[in-house]
Protein backbone atom coordinates (compact mmCIF):
# COMPACT_ATOMS: atom_id res chain seq x y z
CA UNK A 1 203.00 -115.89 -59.76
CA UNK A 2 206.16 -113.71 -59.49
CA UNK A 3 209.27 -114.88 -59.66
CA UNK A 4 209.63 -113.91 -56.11
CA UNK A 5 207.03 -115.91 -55.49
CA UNK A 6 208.83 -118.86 -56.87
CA UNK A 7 212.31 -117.86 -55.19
CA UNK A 8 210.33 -118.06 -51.44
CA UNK A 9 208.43 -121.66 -52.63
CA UNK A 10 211.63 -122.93 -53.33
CA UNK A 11 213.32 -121.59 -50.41
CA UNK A 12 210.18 -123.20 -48.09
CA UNK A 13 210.87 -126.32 -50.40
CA UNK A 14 214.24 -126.52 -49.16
CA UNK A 15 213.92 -125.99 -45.58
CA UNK A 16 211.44 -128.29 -44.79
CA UNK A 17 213.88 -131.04 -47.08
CA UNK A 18 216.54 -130.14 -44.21
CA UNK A 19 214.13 -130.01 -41.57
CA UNK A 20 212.91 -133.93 -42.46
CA UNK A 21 216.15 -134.92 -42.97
CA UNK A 22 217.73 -133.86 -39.80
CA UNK A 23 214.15 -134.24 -37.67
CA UNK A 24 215.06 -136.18 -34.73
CA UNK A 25 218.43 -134.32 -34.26
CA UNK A 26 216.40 -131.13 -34.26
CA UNK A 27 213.81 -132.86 -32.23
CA UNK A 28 216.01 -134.27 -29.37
CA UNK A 29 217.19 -130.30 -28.89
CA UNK A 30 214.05 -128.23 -29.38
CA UNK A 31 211.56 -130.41 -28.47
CA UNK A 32 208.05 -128.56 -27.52
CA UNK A 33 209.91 -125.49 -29.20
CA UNK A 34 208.59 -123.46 -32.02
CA UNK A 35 211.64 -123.09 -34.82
CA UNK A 36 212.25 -120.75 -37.37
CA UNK A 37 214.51 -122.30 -40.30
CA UNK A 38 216.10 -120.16 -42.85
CA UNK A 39 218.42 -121.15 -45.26
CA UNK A 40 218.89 -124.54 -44.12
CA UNK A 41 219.27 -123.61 -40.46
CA UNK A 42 217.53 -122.58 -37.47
CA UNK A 43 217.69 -118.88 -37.21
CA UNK A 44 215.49 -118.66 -34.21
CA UNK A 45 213.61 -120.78 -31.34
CA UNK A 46 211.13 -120.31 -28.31
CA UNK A 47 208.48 -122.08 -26.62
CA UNK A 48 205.93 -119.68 -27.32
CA UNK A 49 205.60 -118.52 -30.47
CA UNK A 50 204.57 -114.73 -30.32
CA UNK A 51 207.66 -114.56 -28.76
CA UNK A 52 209.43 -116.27 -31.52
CA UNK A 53 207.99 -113.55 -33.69
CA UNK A 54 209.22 -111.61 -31.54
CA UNK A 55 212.65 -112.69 -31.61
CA UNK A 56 212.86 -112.56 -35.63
CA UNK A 57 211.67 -109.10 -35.50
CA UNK A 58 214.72 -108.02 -33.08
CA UNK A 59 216.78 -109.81 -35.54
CA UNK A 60 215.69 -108.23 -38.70
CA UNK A 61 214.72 -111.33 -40.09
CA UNK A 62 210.98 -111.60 -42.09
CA UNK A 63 208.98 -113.78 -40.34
CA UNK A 64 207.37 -114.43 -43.98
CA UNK A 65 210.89 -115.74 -45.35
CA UNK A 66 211.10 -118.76 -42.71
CA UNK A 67 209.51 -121.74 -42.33
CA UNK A 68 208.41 -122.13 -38.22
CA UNK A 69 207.47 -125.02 -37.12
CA UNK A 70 206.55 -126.53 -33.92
CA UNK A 71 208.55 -129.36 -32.63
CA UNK A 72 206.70 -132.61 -31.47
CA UNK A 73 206.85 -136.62 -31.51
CA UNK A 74 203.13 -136.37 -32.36
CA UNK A 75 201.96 -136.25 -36.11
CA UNK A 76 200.57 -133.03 -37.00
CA UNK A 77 197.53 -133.10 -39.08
CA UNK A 78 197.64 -128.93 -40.92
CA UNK A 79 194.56 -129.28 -42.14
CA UNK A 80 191.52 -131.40 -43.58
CA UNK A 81 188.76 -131.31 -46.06
């Protein structure tokens, strides 16, 4: 692992710490949205979320370097064995 590598883990580490910490703030706005955090704030947001690719694009912002994540009250299961 590079230590770029480790510099984007840590940065994914952090945003989703901000992102469960401020959850139902975020949630009560962007509800049914798909967000893109960087840097401990939400850089982009749309409904659909080739759009929000979209969006970063225009922006000059690497899709790779956020963490997106759809909005909902439901739990999310990412994946199972």
């Amino acid at each position: 692992m590079t230590h770029t590598d480790l510099t984007m883990l840590q940065a994914m580490k952090l945003n989703s710490r901000w992102l469960d910490s401020r959850f139902n703030e975020i949630l009560s706005e962007h509800e049914g949205d798909y967000i893109a955090i960087k840097s401990q704030k939400i850089v982009e947001s749309d409904r659909n979320f080739e759009k929000l690719l979209q969006k970063l694009h225009k922006d000059g912002i690497d899709a790779s370097e956020t963490l997106i994540y759809f909005m909902t009250k439901s739990k999310m299961v990412l994946g199972t064995a």
